[in-house]
C-alpha atoms as a PDB file:
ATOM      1  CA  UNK A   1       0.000   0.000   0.000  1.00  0.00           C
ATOM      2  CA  UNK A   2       1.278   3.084  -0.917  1.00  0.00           C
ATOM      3  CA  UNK A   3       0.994   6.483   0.960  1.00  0.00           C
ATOM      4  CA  UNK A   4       1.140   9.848  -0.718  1.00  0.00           C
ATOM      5  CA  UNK A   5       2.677  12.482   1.284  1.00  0.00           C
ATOM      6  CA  UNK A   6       2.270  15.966  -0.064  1.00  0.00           C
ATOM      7  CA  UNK A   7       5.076  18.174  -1.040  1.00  0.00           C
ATOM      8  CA  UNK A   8       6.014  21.614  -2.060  1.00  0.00           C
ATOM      9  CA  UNK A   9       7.751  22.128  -5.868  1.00  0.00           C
ATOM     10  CA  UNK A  10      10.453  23.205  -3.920  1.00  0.00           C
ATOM     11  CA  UNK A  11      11.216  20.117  -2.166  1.00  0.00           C
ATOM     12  CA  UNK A  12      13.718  18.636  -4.196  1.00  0.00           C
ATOM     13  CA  UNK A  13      14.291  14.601  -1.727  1.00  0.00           C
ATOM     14  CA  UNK A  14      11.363  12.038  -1.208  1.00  0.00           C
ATOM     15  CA  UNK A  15      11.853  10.660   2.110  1.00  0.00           C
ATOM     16  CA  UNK A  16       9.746   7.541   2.808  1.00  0.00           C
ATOM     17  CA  UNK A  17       8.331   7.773   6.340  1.00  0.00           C
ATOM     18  CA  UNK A  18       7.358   3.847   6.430  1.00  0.00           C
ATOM     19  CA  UNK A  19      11.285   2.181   5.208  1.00  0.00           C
ATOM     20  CA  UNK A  20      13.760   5.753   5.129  1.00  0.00           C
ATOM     21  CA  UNK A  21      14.718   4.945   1.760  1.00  0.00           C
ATOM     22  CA  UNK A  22      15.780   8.689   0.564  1.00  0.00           C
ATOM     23  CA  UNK A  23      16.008   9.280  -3.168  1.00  0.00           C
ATOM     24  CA  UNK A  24      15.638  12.685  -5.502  1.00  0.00           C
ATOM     25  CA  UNK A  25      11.941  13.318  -6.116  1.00  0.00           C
ATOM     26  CA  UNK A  26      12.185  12.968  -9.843  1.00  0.00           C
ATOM     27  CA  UNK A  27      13.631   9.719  -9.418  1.00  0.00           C
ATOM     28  CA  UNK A  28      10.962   8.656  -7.007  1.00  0.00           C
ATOM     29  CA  UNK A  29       8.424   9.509  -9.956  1.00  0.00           C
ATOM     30  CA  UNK A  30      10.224   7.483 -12.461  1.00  0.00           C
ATOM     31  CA  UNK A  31      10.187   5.187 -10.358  1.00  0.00           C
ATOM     32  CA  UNK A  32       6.447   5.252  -9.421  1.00  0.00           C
ATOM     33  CA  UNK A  33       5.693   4.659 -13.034  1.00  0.00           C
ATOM     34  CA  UNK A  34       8.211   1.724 -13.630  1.00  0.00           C
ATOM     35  CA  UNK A  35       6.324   0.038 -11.046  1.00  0.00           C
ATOM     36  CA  UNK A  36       2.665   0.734 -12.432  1.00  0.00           C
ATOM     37  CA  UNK A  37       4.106  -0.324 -15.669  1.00  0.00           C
ATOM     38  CA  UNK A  38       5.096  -3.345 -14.251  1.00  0.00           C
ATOM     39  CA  UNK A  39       2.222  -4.079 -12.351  1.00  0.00           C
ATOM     40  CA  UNK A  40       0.004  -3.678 -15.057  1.00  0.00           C
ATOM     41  CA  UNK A  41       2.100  -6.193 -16.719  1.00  0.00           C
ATOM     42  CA  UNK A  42       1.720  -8.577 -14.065  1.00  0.00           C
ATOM     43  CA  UNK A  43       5.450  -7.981 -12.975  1.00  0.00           C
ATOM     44  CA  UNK A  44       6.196  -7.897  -8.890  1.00  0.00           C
ATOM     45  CA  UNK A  45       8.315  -4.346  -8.628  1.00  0.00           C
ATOM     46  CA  UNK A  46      11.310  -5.051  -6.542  1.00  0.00           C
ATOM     47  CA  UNK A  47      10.433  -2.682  -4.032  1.00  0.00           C
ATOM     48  CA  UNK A  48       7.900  -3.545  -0.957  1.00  0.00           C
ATOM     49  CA  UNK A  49       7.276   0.208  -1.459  1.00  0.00           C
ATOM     50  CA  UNK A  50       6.225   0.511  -5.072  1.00  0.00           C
END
């Protein structure tokens, strides 16, 4: 289950409050939508986060 936390533009670092894995928000997005990708392929992301 993922949680959304809500950000300003100017917050540059996604910080996950449920494992601390820290990672530049645009990478955070990519990543977001590798997993959906994935998923909708009927892939298991690596990530118990995605």
């Amino acid at each position: 289950m993922q949680t959304r936390e809500e950000k300003k533009l100017s917050e540059r670092m996604h910080h996950c409050s449920r494992c601390g894995y820290q990672t530049t928000r645009d990478l955070n997005a990519a990543e977001n939508i590798l997993a959906l990708g994935l998923d909708g392929l009927g892939t298991i992301p690596r990530s118990p986060c995605l």
